[in-house]
N, C-alpha and C. Protein backbone atom coordinates (compact mmCIF):
# COMPACT_ATOMS: atom_id res chain seq x y z
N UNK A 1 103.62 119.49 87.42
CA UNK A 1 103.41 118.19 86.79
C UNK A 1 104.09 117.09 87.61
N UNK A 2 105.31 117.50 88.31
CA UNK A 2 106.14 116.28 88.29
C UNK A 2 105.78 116.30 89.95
N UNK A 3 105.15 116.75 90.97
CA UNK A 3 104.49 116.82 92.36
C UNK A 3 103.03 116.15 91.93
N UNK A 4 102.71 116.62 91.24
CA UNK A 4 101.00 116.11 90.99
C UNK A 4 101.48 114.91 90.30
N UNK A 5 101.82 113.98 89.90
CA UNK A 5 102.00 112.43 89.50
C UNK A 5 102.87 112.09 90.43
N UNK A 6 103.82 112.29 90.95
CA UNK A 6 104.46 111.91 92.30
C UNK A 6 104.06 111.58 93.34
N UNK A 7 103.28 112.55 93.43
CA UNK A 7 102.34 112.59 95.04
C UNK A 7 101.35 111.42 95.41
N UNK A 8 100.63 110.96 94.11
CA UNK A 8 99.88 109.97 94.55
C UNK A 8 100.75 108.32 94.58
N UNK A 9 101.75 108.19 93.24
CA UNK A 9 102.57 107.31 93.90
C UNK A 9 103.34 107.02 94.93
N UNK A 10 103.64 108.57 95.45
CA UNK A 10 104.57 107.60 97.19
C UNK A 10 103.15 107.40 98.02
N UNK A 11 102.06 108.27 97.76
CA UNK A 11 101.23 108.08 98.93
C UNK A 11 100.65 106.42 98.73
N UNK A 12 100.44 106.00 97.60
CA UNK A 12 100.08 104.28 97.46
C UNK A 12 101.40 103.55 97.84
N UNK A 13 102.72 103.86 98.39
CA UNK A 13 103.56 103.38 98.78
C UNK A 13 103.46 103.47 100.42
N UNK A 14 102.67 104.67 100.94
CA UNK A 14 102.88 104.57 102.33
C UNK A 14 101.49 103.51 102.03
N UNK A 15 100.65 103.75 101.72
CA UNK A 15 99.41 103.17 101.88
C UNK A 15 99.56 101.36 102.27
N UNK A 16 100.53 100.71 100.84
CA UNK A 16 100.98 99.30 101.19
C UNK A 16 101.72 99.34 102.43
N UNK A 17 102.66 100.23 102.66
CA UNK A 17 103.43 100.11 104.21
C UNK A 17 102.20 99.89 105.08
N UNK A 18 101.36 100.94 105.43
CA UNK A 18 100.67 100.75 106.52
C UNK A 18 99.53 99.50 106.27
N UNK A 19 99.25 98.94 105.28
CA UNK A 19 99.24 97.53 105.59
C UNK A 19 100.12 96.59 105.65
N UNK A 20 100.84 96.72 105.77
CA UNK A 20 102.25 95.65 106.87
C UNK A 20 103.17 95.12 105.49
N UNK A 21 103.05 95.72 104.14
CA UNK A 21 103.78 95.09 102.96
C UNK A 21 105.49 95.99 103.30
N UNK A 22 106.36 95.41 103.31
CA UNK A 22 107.50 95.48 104.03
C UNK A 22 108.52 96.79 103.11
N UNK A 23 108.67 97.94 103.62
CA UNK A 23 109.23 98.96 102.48
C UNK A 23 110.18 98.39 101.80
N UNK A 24 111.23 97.26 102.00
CA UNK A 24 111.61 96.18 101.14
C UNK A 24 111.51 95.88 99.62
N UNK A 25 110.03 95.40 100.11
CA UNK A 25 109.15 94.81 99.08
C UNK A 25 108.68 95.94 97.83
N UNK A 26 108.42 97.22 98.70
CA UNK A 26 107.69 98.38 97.70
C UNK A 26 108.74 98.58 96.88
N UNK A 27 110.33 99.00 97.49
CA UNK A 27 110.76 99.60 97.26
C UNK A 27 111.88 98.61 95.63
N UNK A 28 111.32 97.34 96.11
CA UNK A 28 112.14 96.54 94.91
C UNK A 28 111.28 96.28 93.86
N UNK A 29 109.88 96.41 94.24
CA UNK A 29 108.79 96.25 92.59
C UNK A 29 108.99 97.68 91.87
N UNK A 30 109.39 98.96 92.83
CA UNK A 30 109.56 99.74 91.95
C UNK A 30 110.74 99.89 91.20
N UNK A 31 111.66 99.40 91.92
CA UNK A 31 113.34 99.06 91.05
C UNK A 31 113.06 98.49 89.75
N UNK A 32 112.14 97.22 90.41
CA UNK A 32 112.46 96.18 89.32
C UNK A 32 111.37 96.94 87.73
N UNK A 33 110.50 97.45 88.05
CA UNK A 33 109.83 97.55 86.92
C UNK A 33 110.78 99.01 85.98
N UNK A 34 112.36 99.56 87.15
CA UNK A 34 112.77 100.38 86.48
C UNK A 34 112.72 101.69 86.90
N UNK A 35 112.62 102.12 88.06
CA UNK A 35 112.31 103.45 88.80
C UNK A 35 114.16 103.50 89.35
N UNK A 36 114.47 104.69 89.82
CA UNK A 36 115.72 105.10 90.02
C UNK A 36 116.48 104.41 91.68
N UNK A 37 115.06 104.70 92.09
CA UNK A 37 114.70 104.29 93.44
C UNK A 37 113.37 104.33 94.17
N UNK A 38 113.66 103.31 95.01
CA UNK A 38 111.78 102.99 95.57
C UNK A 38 111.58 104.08 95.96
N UNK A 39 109.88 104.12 95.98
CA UNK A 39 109.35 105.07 96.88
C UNK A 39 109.62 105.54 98.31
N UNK A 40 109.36 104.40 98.94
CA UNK A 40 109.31 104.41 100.29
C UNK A 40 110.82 105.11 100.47
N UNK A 41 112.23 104.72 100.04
CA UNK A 41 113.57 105.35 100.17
C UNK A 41 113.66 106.98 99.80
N UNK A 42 112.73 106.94 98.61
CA UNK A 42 112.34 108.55 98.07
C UNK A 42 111.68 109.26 98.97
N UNK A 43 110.46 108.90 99.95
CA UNK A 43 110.18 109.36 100.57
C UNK A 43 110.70 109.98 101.92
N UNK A 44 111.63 108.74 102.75
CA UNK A 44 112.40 109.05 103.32
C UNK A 44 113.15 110.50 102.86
N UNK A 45 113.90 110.26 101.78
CA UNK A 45 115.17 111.47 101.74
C UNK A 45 114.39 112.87 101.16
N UNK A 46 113.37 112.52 100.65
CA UNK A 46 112.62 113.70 100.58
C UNK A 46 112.31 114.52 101.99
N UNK A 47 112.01 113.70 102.85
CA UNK A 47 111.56 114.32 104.08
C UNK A 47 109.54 113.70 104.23
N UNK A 48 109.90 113.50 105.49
CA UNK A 48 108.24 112.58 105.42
C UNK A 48 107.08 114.10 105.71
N UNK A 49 107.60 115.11 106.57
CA UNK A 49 107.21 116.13 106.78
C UNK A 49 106.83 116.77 105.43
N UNK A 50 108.11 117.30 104.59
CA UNK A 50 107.62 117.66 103.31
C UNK A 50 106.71 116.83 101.99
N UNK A 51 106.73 115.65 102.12
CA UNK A 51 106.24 114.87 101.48
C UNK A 51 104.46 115.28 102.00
N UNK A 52 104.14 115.11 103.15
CA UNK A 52 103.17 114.99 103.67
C UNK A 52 102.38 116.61 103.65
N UNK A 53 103.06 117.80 103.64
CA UNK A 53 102.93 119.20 103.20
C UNK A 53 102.45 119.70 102.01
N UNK A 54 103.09 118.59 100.93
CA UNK A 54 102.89 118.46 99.34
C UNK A 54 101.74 118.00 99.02
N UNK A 55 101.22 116.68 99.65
CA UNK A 55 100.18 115.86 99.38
C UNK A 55 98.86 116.34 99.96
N UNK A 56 98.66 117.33 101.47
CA UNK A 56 98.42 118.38 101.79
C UNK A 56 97.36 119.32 100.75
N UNK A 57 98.51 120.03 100.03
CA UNK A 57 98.25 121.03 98.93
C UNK A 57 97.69 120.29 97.72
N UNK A 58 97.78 118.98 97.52
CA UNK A 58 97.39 118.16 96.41
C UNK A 58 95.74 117.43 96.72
N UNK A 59 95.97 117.92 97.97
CA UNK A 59 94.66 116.35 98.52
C UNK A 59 93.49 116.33 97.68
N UNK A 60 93.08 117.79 97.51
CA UNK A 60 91.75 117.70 96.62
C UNK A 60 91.35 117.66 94.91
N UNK A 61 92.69 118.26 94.25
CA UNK A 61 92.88 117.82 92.95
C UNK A 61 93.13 116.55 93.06
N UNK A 62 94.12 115.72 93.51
CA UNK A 62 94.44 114.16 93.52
C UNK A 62 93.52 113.16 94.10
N UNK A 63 92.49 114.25 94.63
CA UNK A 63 91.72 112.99 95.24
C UNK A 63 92.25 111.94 96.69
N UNK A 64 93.46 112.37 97.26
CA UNK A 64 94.30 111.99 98.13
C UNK A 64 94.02 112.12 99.62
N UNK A 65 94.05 110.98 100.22
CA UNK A 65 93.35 110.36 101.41
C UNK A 65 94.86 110.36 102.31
N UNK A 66 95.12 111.22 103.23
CA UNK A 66 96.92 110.80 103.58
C UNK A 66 96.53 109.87 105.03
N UNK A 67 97.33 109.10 104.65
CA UNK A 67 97.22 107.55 105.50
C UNK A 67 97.88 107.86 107.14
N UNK A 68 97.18 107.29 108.22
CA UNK A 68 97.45 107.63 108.85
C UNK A 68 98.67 107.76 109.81
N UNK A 69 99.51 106.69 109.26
CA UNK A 69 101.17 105.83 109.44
C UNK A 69 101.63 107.34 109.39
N UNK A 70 101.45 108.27 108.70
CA UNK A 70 102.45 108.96 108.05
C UNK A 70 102.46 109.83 109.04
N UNK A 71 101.03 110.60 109.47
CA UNK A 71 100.84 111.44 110.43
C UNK A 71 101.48 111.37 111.71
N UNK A 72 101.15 109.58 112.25
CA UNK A 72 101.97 109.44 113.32
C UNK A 72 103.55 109.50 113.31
N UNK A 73 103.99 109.12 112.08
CA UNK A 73 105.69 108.91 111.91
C UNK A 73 106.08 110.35 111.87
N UNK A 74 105.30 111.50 111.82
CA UNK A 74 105.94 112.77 111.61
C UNK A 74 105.58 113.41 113.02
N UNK A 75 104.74 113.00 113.74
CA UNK A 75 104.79 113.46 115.20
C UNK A 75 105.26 112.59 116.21
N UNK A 76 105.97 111.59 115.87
CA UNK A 76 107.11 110.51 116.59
C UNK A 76 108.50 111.34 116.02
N UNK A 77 108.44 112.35 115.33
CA UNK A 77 109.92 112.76 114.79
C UNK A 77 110.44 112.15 113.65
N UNK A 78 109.87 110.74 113.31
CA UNK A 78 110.68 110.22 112.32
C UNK A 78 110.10 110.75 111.21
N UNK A 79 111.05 112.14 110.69
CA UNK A 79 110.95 112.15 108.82
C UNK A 79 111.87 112.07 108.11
N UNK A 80 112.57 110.91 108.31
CA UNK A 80 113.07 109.82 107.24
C UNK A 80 114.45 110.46 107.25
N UNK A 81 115.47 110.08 106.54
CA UNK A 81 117.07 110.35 106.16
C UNK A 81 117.11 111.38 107.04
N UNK A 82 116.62 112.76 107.13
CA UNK A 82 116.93 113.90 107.95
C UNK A 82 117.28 113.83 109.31
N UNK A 83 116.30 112.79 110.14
CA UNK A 83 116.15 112.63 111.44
C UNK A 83 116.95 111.08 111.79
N UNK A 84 117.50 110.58 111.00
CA UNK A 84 117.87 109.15 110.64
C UNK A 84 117.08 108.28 110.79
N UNK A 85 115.76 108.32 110.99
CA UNK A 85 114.59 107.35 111.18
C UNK A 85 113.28 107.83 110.10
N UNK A 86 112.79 106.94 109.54
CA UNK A 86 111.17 107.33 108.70
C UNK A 86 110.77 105.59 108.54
N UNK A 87 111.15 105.69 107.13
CA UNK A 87 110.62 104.31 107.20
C UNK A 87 111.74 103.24 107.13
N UNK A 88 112.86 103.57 107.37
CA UNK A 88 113.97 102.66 107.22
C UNK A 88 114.62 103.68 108.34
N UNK A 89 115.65 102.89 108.95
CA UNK A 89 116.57 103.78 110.13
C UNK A 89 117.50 103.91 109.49
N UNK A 90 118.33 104.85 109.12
CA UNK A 90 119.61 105.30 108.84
C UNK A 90 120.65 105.41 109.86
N UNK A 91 122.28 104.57 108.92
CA UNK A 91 123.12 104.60 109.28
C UNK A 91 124.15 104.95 108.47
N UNK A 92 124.73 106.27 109.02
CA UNK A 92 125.70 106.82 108.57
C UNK A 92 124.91 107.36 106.93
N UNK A 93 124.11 107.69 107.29
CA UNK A 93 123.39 108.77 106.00
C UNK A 93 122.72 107.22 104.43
N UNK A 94 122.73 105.78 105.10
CA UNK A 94 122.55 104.87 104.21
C UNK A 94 121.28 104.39 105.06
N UNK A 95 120.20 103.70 104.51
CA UNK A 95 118.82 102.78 104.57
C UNK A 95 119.01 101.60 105.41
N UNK A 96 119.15 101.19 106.39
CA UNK A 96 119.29 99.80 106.78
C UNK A 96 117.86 99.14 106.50
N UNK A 97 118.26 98.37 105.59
CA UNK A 97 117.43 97.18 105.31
C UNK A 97 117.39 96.25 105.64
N UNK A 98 116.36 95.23 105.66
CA UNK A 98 116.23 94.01 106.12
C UNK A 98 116.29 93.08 104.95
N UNK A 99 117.37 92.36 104.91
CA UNK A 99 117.75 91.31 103.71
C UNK A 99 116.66 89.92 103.03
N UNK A 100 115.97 89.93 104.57
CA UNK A 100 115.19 88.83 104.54
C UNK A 100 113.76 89.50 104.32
N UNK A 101 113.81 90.90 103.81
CA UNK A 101 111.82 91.03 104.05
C UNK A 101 111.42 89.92 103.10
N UNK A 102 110.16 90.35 103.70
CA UNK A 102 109.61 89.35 102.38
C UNK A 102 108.78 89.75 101.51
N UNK A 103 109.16 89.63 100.10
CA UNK A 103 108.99 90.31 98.97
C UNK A 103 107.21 90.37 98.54
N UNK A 104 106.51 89.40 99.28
CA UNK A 104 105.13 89.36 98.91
C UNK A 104 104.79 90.13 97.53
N UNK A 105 103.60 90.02 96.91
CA UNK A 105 102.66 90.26 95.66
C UNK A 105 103.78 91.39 94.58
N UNK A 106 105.09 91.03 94.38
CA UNK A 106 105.78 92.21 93.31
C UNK A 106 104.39 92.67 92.06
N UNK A 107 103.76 91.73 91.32
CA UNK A 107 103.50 92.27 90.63
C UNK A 107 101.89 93.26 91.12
N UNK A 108 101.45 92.72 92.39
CA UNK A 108 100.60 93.73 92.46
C UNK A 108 101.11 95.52 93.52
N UNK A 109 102.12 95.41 93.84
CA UNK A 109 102.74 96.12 94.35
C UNK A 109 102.89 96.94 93.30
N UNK A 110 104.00 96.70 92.23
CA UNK A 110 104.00 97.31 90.88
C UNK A 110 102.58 97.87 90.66
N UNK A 111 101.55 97.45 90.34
CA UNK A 111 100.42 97.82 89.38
C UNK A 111 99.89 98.74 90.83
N UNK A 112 99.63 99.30 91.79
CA UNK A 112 99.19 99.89 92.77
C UNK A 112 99.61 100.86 92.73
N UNK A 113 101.08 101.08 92.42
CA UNK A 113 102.18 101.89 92.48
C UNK A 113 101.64 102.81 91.08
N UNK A 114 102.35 101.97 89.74
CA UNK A 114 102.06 102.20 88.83
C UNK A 114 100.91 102.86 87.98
N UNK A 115 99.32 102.50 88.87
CA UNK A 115 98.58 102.65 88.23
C UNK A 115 97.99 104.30 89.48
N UNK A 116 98.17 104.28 90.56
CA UNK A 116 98.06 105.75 91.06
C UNK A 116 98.86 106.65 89.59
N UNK A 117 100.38 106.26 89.47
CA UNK A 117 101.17 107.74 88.86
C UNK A 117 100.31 107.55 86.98
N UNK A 118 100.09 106.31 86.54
CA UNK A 118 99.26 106.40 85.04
C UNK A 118 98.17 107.05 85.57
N UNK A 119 97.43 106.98 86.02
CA UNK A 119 96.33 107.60 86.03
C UNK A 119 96.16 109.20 86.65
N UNK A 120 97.13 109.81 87.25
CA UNK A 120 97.36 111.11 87.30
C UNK A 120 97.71 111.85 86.08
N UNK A 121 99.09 111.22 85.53
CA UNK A 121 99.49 111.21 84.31
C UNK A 121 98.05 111.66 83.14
N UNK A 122 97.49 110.89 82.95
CA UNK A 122 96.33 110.58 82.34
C UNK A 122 95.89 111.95 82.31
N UNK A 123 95.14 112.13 84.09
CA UNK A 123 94.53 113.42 84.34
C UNK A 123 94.91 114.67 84.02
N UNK A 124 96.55 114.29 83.92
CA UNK A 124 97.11 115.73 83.81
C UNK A 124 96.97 115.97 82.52
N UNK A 125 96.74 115.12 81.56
CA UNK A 125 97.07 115.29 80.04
C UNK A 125 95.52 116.14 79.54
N UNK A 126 94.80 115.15 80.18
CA UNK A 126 92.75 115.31 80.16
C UNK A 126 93.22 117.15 80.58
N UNK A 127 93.71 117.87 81.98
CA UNK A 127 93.18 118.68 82.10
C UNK A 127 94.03 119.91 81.65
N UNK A 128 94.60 119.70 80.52
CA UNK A 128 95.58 120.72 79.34
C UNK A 128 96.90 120.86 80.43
N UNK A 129 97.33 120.40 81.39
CA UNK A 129 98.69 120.71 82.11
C UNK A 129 99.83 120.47 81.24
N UNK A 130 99.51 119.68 80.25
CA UNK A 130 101.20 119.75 79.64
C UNK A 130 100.12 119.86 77.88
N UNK A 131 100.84 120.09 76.49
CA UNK A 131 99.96 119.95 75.92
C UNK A 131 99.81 118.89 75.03
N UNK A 132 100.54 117.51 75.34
CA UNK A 132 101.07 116.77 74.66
C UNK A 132 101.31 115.54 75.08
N UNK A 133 101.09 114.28 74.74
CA UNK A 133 101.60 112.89 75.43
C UNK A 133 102.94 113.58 75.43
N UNK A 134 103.86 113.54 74.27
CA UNK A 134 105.33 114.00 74.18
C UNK A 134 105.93 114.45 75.27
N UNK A 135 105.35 115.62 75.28
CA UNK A 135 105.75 116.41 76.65
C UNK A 135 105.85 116.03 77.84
N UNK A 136 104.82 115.30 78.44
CA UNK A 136 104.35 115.10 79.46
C UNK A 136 105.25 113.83 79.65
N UNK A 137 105.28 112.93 78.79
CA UNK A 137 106.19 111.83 78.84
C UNK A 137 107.68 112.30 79.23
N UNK A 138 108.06 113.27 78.65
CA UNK A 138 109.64 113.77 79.05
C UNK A 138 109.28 114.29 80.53
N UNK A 139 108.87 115.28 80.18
CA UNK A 139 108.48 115.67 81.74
C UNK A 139 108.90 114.75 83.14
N UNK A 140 107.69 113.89 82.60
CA UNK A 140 107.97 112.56 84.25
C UNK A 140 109.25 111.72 83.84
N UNK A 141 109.60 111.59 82.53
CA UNK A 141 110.78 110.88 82.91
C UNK A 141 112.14 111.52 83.46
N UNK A 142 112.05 113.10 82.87
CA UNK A 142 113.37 113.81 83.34
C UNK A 142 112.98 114.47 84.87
N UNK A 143 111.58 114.65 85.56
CA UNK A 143 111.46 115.31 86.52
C UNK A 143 111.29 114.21 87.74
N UNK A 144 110.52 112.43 86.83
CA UNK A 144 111.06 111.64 88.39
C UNK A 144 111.73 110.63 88.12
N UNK A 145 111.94 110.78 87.11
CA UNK A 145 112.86 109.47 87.21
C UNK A 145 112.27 107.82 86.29
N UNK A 146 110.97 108.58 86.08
CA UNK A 146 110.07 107.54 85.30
C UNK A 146 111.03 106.53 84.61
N UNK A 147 111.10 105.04 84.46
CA UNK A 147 111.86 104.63 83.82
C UNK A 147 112.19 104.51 82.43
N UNK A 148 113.23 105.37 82.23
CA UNK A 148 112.88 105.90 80.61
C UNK A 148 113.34 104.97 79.78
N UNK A 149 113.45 103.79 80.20
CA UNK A 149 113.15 103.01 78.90
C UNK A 149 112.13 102.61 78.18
N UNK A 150 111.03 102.94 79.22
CA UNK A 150 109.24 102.62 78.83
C UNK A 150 108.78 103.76 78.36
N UNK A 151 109.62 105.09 77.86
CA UNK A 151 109.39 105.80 77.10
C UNK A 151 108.41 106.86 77.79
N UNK A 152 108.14 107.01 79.19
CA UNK A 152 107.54 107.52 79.22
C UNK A 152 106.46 107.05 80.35
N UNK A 153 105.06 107.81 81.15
CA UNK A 153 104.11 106.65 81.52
C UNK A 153 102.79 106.74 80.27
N UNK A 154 102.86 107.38 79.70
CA UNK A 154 101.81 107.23 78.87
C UNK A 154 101.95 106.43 77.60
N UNK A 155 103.07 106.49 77.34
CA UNK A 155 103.72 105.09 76.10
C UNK A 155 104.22 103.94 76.78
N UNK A 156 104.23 104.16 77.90
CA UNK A 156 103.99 102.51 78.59
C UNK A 156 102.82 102.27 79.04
N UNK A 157 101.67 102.84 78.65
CA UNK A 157 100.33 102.56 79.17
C UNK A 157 99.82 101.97 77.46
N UNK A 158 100.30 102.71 76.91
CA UNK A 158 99.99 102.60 74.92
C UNK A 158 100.77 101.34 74.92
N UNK A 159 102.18 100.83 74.84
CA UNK A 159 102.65 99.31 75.20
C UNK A 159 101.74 98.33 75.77
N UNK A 160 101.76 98.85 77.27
CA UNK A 160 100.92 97.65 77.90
C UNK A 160 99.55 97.55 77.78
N UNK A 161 98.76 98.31 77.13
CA UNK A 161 97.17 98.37 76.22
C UNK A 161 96.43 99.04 77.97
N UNK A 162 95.82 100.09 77.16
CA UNK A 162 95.29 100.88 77.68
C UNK A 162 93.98 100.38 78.16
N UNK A 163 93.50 99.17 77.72
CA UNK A 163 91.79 98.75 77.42
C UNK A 163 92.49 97.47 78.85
N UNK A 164 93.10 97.02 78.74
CA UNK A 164 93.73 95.94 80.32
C UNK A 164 94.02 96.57 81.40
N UNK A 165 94.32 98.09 81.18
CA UNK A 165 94.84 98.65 82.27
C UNK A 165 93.92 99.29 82.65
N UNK A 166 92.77 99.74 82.27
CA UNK A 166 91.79 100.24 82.46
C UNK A 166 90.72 99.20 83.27
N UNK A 167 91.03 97.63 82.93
CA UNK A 167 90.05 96.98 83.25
C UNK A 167 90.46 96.48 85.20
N UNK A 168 92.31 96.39 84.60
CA UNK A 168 92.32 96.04 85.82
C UNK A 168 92.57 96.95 86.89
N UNK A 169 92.43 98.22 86.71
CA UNK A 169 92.25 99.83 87.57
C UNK A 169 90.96 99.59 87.98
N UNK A 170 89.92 98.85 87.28
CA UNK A 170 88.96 99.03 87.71
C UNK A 170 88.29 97.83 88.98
N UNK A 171 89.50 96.83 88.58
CA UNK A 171 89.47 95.71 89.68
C UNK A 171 89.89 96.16 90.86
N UNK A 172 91.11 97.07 90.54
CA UNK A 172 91.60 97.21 91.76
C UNK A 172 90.97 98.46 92.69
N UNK A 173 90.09 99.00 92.20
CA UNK A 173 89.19 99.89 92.76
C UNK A 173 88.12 99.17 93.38
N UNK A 174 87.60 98.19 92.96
CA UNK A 174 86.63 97.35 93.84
C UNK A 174 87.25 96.85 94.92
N UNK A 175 88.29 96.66 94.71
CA UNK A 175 89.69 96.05 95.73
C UNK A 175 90.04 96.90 96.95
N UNK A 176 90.50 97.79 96.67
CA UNK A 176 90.94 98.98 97.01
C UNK A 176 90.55 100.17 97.43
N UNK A 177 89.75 100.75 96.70
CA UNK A 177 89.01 101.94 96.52
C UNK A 177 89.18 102.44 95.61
N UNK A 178 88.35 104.02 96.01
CA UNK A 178 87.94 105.01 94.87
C UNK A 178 88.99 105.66 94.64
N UNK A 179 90.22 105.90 94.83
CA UNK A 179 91.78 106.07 94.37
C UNK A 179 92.07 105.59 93.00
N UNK A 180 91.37 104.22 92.37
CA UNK A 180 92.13 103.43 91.48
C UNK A 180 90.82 104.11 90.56
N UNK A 181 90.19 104.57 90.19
CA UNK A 181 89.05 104.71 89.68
C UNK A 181 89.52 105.39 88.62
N UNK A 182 89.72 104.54 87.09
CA UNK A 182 90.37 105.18 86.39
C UNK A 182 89.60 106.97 85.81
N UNK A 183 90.55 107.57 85.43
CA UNK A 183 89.94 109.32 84.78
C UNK A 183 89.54 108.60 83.59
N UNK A 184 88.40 109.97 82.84
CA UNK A 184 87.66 109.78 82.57
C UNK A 184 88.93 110.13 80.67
N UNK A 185 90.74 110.60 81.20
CA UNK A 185 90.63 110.91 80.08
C UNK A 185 91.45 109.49 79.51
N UNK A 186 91.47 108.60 80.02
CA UNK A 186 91.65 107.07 79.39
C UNK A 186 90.85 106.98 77.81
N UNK A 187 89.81 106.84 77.94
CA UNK A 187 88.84 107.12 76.69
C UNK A 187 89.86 108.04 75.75
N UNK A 188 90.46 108.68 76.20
CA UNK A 188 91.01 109.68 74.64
C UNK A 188 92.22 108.94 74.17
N UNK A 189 92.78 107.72 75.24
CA UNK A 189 93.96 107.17 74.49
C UNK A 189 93.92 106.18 73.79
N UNK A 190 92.55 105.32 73.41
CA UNK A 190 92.23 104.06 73.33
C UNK A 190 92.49 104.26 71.61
């Protein structure tokens, strides 16, 4: 559960990197909406190698396209905290950041982010993996870190109305692509 909703959120995190949105930027819309730590930093200390191994084994249930940034950064050597280089260079086992990125689109950064791991979430519920919003809600909050004050991602999808998030998944799929294309088990939460 907690690899299969994971997987597609860091991969929409490399995805904004390799269009030039600054790991900075990813990594503070996911703070700010309440994550433990950004993606892009998660990815790093995960290992870009193992990250990319995972998503791999996921590609065809998730529907997952692995971007090409990633491929090259793992045959340049850089996979992240391990090697002291990925997507941030490490010093002395810490992220050197750039103070000045620039923060560009937070709230669509958020919803890109956000709406890859709801809509896995979703899928996973649609295809009996956990047997329960309940469950599944603890699950991602104790297995990633989901920000558990939103109870969850599926009671923050029930909060933020399922019928808006659906509409604008579907914007951002015209936008974007066939990634954002909400599942079909949205319909069972309405």
């Amino acid at each position: 559960l907690v690899n299969r909703i994971l997987v597609p959120y860091l991969i929409e995190a490399v995805e904004l990197s390799q269009e030039g949105i600054a790991a900075e930027s990813i990594d503070q819309a996911a703070l700010d909406f309440g994550m433990p730590m950004g993606p892009v930093e998660l990815a790093d200390t995960v290992g870009l190698d193992i990250c990319q191994s995972v998503a791999t084994n996921l590609a065809e249930t998730c529907a997952i396209e692995l971007p090409a940034v990633l491929d090259d950064m793992i045959k340049a050597g850089h996979l992240g905290k391990k090697s002291g280089q990925g997507f941030y260079r490490y010093k002395k086992g810490k992220p050197v950041k750039d103070r000045d990125a620039d923060m560009g689109n937070q709230t669509e950064i958020q919803n890109r982010l956000g709406f890859r791991l709801l809509n896995e979430a979703v899928a996973c519920l649609r295809e009996g993996i956990v047997e329960d919003e309940e469950l599944l809600n603890a699950g991602v909050i104790f297995g990633t870190g989901f920000a558990p004050f939103r109870g969850g991602p599926l009671n923050h999808a029930s909060d933020t109305g399922v019928r808006s998030i659906v509409q604008l998944m579907t914007t951002y799929q015209q936008r974007f692509g066939e990634r954002f294309q909400p599942d079909e088990g949205w319909s069972n939460l309405e």
